[in-house]
C-alpha atoms as a PDB file:
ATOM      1  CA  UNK A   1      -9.266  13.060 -20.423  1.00  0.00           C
ATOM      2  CA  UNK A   2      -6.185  12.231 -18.202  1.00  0.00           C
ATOM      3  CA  UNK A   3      -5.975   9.228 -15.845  1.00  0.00           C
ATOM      4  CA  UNK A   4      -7.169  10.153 -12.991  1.00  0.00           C
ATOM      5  CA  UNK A   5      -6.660   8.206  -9.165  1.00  0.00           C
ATOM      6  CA  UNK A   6      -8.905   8.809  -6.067  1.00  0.00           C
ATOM      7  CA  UNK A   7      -7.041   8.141  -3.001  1.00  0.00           C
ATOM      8  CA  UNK A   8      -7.337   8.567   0.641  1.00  0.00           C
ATOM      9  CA  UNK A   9      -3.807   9.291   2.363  1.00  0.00           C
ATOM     10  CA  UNK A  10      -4.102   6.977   5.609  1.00  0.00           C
ATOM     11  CA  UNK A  11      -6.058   3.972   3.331  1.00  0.00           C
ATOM     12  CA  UNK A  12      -3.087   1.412   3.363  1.00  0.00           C
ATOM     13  CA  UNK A  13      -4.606   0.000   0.400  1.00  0.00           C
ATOM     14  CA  UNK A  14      -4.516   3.342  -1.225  1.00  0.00           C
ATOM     15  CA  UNK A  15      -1.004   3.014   0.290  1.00  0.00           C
ATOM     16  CA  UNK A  16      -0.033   0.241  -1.625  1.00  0.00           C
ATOM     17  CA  UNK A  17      -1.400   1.750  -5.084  1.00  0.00           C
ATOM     18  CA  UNK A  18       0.931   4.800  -4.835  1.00  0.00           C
ATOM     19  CA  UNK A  19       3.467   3.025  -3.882  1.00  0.00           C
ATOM     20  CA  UNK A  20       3.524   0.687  -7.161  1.00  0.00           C
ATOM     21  CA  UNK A  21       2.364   4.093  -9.190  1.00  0.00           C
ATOM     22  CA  UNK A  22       5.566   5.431  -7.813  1.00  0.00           C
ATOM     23  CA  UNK A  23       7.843   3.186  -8.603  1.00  0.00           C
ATOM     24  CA  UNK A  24       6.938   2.116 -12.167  1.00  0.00           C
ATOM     25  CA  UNK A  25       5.048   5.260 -13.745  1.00  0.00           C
ATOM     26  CA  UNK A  26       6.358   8.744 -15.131  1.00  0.00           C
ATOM     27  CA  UNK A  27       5.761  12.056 -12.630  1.00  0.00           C
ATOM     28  CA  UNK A  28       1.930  13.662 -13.555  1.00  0.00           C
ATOM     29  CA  UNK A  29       0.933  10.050 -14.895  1.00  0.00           C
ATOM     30  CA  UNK A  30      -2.737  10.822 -13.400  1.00  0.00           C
ATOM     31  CA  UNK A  31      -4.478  13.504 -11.613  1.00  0.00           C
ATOM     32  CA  UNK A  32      -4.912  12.847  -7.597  1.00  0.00           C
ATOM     33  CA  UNK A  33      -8.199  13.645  -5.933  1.00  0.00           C
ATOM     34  CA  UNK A  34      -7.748  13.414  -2.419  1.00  0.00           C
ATOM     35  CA  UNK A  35     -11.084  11.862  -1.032  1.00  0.00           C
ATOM     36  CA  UNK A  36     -12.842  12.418   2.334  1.00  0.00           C
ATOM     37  CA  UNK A  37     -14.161   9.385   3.239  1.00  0.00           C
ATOM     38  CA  UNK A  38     -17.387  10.569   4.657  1.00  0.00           C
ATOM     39  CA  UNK A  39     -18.092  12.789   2.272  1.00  0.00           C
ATOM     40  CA  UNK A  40     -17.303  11.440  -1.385  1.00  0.00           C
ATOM     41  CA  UNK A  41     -17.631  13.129  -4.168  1.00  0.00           C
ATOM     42  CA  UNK A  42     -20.341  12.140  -6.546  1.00  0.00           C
ATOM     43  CA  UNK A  43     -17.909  11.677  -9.701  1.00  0.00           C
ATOM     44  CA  UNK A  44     -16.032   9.002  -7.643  1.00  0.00           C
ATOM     45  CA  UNK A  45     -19.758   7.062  -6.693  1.00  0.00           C
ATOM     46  CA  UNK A  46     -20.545   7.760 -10.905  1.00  0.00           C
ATOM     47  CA  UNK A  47     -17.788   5.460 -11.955  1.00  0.00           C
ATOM     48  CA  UNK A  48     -17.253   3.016  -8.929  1.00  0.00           C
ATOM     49  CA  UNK A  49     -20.637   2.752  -7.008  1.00  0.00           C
ATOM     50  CA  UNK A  50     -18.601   0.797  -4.004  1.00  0.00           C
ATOM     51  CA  UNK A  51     -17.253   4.123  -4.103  1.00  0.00           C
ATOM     52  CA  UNK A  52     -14.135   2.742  -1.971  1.00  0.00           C
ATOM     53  CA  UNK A  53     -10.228   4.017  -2.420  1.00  0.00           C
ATOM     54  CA  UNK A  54      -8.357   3.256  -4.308  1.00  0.00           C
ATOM     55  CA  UNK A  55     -10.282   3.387  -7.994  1.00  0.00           C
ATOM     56  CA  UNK A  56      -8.800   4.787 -11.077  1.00  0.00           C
ATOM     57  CA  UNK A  57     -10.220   5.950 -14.129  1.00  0.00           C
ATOM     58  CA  UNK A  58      -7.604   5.591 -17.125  1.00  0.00           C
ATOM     59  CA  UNK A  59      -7.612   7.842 -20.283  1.00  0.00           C
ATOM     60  CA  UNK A  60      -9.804   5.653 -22.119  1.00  0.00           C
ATOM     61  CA  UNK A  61     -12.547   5.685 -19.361  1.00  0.00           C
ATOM     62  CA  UNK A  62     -11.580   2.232 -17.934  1.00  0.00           C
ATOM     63  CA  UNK A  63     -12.036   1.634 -14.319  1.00  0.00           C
ATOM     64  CA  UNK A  64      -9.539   0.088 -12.005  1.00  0.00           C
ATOM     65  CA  UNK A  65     -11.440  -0.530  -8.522  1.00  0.00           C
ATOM     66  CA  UNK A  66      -8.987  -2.651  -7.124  1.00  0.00           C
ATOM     67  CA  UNK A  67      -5.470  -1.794  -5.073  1.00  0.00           C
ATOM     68  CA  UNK A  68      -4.039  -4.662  -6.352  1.00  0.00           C
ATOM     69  CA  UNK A  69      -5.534  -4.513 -10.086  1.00  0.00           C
ATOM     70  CA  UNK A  70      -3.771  -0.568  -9.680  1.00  0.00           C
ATOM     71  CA  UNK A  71      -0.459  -1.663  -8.686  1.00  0.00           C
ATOM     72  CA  UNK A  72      -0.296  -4.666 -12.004  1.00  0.00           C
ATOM     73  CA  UNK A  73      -1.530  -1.778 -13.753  1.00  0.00           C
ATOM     74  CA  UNK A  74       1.104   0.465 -13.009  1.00  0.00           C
ATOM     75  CA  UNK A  75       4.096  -2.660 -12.941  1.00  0.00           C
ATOM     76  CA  UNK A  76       2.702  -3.509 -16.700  1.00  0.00           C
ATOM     77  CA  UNK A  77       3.589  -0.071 -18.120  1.00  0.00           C
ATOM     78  CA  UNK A  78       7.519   0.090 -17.112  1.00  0.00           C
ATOM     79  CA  UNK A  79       8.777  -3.469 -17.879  1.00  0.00           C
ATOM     80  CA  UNK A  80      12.442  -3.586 -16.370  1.00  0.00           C
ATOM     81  CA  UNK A  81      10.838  -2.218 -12.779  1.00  0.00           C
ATOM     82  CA  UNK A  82       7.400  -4.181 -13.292  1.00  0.00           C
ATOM     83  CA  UNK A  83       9.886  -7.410 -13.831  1.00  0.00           C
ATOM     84  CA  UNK A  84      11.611  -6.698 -10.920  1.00  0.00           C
ATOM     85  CA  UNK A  85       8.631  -6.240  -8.536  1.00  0.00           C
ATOM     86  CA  UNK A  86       7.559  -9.278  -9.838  1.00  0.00           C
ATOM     87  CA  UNK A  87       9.327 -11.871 -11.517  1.00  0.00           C
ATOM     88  CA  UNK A  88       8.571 -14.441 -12.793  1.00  0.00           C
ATOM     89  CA  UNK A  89      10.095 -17.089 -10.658  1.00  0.00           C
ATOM     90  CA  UNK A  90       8.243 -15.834  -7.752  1.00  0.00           C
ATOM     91  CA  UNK A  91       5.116 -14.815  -8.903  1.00  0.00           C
ATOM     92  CA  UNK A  92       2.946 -17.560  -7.279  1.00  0.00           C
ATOM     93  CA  UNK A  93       4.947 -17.161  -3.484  1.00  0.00           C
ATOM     94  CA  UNK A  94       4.770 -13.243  -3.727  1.00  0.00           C
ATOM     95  CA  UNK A  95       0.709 -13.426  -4.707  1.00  0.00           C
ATOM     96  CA  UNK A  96       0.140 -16.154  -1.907  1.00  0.00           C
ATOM     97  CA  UNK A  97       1.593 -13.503   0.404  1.00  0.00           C
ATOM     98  CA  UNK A  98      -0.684 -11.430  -0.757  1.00  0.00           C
ATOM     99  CA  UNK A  99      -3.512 -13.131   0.182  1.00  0.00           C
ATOM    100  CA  UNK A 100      -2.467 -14.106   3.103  1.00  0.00           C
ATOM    101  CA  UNK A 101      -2.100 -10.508   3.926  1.00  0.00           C
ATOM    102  CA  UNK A 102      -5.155  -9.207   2.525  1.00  0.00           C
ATOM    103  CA  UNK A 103      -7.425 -12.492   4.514  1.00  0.00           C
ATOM    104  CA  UNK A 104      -6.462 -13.693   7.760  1.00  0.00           C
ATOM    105  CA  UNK A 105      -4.368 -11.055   8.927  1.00  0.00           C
ATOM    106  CA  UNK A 106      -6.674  -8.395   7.683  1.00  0.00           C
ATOM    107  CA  UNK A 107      -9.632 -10.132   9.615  1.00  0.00           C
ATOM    108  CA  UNK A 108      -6.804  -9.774  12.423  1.00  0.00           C
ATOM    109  CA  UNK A 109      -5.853  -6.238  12.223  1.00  0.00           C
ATOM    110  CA  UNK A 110      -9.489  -4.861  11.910  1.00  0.00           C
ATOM    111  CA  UNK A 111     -10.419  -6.548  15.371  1.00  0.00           C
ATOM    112  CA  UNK A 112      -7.306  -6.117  17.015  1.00  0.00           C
ATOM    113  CA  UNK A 113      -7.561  -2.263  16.028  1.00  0.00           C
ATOM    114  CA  UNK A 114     -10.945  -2.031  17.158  1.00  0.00           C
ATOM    115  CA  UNK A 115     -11.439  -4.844  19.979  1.00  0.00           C
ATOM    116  CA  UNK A 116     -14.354  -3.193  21.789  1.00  0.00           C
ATOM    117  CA  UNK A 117     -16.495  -3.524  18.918  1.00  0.00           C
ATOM    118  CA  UNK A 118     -15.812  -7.510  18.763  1.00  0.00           C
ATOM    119  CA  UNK A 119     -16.477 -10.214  21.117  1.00  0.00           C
ATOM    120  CA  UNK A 120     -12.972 -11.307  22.007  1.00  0.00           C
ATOM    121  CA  UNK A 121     -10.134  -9.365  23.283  1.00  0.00           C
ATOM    122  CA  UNK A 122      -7.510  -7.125  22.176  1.00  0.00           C
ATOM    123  CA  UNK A 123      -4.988  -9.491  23.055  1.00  0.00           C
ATOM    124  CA  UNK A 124      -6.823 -12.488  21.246  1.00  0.00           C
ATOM    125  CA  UNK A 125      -6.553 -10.857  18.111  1.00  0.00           C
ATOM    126  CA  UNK A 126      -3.070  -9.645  18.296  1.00  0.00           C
ATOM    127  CA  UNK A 127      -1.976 -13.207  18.205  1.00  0.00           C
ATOM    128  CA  UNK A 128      -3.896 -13.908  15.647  1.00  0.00           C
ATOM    129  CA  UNK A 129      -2.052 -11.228  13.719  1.00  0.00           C
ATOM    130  CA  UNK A 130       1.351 -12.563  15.258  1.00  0.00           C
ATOM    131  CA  UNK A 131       0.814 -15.494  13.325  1.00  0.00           C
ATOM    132  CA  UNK A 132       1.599 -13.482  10.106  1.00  0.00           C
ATOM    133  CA  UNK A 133       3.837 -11.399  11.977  1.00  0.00           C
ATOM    134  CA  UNK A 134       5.664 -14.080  12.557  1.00  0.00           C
ATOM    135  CA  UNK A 135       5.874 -15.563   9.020  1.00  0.00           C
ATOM    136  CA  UNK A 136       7.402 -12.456   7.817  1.00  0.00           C
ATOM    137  CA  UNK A 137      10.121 -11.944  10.401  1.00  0.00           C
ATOM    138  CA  UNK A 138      11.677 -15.282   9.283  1.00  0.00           C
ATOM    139  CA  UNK A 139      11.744 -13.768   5.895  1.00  0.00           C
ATOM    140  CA  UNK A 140      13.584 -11.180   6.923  1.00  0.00           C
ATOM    141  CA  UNK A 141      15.961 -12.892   9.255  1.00  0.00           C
ATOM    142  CA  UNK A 142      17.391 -14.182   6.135  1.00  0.00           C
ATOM    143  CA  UNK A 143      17.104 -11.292   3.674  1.00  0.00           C
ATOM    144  CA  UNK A 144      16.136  -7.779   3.546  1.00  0.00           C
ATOM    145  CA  UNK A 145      13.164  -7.425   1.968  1.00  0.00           C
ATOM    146  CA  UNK A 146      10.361 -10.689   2.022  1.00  0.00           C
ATOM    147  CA  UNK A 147      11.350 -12.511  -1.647  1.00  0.00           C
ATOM    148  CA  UNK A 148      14.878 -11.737  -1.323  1.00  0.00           C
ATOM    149  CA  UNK A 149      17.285  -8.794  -1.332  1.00  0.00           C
ATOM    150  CA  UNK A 150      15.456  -6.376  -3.385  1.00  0.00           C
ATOM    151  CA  UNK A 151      11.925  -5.130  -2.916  1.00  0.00           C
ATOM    152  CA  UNK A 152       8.588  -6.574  -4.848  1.00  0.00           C
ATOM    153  CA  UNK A 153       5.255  -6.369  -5.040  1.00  0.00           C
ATOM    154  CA  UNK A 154       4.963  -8.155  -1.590  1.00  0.00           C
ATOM    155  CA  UNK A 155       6.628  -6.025   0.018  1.00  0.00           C
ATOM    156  CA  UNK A 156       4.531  -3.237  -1.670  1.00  0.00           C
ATOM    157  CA  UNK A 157       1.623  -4.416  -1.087  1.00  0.00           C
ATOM    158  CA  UNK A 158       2.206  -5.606   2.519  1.00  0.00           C
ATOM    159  CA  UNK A 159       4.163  -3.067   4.436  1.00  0.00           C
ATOM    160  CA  UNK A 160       1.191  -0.512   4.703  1.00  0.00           C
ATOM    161  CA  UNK A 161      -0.933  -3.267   7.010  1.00  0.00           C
ATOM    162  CA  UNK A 162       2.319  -4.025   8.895  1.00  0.00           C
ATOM    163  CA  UNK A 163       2.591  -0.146   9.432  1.00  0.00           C
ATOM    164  CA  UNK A 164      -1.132  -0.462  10.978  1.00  0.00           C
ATOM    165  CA  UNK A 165      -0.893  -3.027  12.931  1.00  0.00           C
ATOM    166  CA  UNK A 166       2.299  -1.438  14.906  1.00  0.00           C
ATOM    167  CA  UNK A 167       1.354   1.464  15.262  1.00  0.00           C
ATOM    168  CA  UNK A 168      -2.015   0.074  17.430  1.00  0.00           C
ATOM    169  CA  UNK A 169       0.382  -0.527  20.277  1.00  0.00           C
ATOM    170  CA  UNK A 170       3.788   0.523  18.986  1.00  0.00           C
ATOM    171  CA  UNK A 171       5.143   0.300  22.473  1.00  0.00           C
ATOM    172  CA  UNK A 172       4.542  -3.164  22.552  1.00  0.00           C
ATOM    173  CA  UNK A 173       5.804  -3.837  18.728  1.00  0.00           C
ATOM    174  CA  UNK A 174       8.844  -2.026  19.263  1.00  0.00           C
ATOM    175  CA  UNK A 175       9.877  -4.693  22.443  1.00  0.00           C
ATOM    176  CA  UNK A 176       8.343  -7.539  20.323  1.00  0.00           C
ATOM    177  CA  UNK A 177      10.287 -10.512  19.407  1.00  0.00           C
ATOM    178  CA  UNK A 178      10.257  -8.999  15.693  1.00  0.00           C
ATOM    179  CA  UNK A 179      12.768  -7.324  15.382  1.00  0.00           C
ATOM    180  CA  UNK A 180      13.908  -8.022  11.630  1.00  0.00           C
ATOM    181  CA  UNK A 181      10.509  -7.221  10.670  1.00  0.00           C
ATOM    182  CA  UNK A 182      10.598  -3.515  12.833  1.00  0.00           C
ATOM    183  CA  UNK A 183      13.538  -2.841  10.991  1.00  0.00           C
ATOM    184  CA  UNK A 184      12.131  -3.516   8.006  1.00  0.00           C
ATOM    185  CA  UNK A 185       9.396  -1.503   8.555  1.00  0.00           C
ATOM    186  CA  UNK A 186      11.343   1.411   9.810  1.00  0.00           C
ATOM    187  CA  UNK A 187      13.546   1.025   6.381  1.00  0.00           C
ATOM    188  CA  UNK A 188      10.774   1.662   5.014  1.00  0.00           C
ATOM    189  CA  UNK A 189       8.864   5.037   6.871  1.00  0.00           C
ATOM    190  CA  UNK A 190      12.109   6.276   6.339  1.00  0.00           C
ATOM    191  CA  UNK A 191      12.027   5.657   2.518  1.00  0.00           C
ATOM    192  CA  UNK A 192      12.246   8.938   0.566  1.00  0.00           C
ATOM    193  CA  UNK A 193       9.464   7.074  -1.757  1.00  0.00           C
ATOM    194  CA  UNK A 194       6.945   6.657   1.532  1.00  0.00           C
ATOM    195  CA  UNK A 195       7.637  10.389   2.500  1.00  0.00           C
ATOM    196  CA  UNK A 196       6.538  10.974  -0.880  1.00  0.00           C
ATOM    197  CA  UNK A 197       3.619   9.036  -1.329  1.00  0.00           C
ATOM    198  CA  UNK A 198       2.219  10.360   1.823  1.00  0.00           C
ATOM    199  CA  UNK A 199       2.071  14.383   1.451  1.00  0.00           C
ATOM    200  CA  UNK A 200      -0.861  15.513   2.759  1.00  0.00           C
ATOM    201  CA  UNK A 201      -3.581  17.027   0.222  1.00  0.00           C
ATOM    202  CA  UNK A 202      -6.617  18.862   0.414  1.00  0.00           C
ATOM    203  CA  UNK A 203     -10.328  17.466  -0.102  1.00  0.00           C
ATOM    204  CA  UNK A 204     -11.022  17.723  -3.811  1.00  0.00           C
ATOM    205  CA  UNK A 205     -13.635  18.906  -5.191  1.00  0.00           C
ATOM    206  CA  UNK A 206     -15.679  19.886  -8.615  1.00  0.00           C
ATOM    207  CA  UNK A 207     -13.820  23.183  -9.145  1.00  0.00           C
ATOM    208  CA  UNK A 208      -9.970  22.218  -7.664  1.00  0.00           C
ATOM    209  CA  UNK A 209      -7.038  22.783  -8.776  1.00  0.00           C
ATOM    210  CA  UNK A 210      -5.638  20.097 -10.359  1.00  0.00           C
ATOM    211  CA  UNK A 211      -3.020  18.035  -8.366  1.00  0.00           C
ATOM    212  CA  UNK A 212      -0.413  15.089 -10.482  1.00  0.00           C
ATOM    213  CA  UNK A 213       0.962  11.683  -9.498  1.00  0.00           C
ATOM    214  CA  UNK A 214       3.595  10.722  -9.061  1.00  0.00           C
ATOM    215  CA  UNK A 215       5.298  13.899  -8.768  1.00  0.00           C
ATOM    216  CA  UNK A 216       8.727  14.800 -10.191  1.00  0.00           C
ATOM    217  CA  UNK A 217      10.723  14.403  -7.101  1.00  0.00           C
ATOM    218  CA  UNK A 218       9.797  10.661  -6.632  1.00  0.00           C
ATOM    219  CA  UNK A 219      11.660   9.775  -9.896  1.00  0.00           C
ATOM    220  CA  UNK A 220      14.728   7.480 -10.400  1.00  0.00           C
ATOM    221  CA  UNK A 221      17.176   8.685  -7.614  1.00  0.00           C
ATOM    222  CA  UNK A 222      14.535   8.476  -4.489  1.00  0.00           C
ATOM    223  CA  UNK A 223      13.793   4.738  -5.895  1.00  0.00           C
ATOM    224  CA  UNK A 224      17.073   3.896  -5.277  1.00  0.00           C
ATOM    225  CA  UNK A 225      17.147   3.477  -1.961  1.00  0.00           C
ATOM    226  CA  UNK A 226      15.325   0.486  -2.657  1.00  0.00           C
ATOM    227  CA  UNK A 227      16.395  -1.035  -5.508  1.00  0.00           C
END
């Protein structure tokens, strides 16, 4: 059996797992299955009952259900480019980040995306989110990616929610006071790896034609615009 990674094109955490497959791991490492998310296919729920994206199933029938347990994965099994995303003298800053990211300003995004459904405003929870927002563009006043002058996990793993939460009101982010950080996300959408990552599938199913990740084209030369 082949790896094999369920995805979901828009999921930023899905995202974030391609992104780190991309960089570290050989074209046709797995087989992508494009999922629908309101209609998932029953050999996704089989192996990962939470039946959320991103899960992988390697060769030897382990499952990875996490984004962020994908994207060690995939930095574990090219050394030189896993070592870069995440050396060692900033492993504990880069995974606080992280979970920064992934708790308060994820709480943030969600409500500020979809205000109506919560009890305070739009605007409330924007600021909430600036808080982060704001974190990061000092980063990035001084460098040009958030650990430094090359990329890493963080900035892997981060830039899909930053994508999100600008493009709610992307009128107002593009006159915000972050400028360092729009540029940096901007670098980024513009990235021949994101173009990559972000081709547009059809649902799979049962009988489909197999489709491989990463594919040939987002080898060594597209990575270097960010290396």
């Amino acid at each position: 059996m082949s790896a094999i990674l369920y995805s979901f094109r828009r999921c930023p955490y899905a995202m974030r797992a391609r992104l780190a497959i991309a960089y570290c791991l050989p074209g046709h490492y797995f087989e992508l299955r494009e999922v629908v998310l309101r209609d998932k296919p029953g050999a996704l729920i089989k192996i990962s009952p939470k039946a959320t994206v991103p899960v992988v199933q390697l060769a030897n029938g382990e499952v990875l259900e996490e984004s962020l347990e994908i994207m060690l994965f995939a930095l574990s099994q090219h050394k030189e480019r896993g070592q870069a995303l995440l050396p060692d003298a900033l492993k504990n800053d880069i995974f606080h980040l992280i979970e920064q990211n992934d708790g308060d300003f994820k709480w943030a995004l969600d409500r500020y995306k979809y205000s109506d459904r919560y009890e305070e405003s739009k605007m409330y929870y924007r600021e909430k989110g600036e808080i982060f927002l704001s974190q990061l563009n000092a980063r990035l006043e001084a460098s040009r990616y958030l650990m430094g002058e090359g990329p890493t996990l963080a900035d892997l793993a981060i830039f899909p929610f930053i994508r999100q939460f600008a493009h709610v009101d992307k009128k107002w982010f593009d006159a915000s006071p972050y400028q360092p950080l729009a540029q940096w996300l901007d670098d980024w959408l513009m990235s021949d790896i994101f173009k990559g990552i972000m081709q547009k599938y059809p649902q799979w199913h049962e009988r489909a034609k197999a489709v491989y990740f990463p594919h040939d084209s987002q080898d060594a030369k597209e990575r270097k615009s960010h290396e």
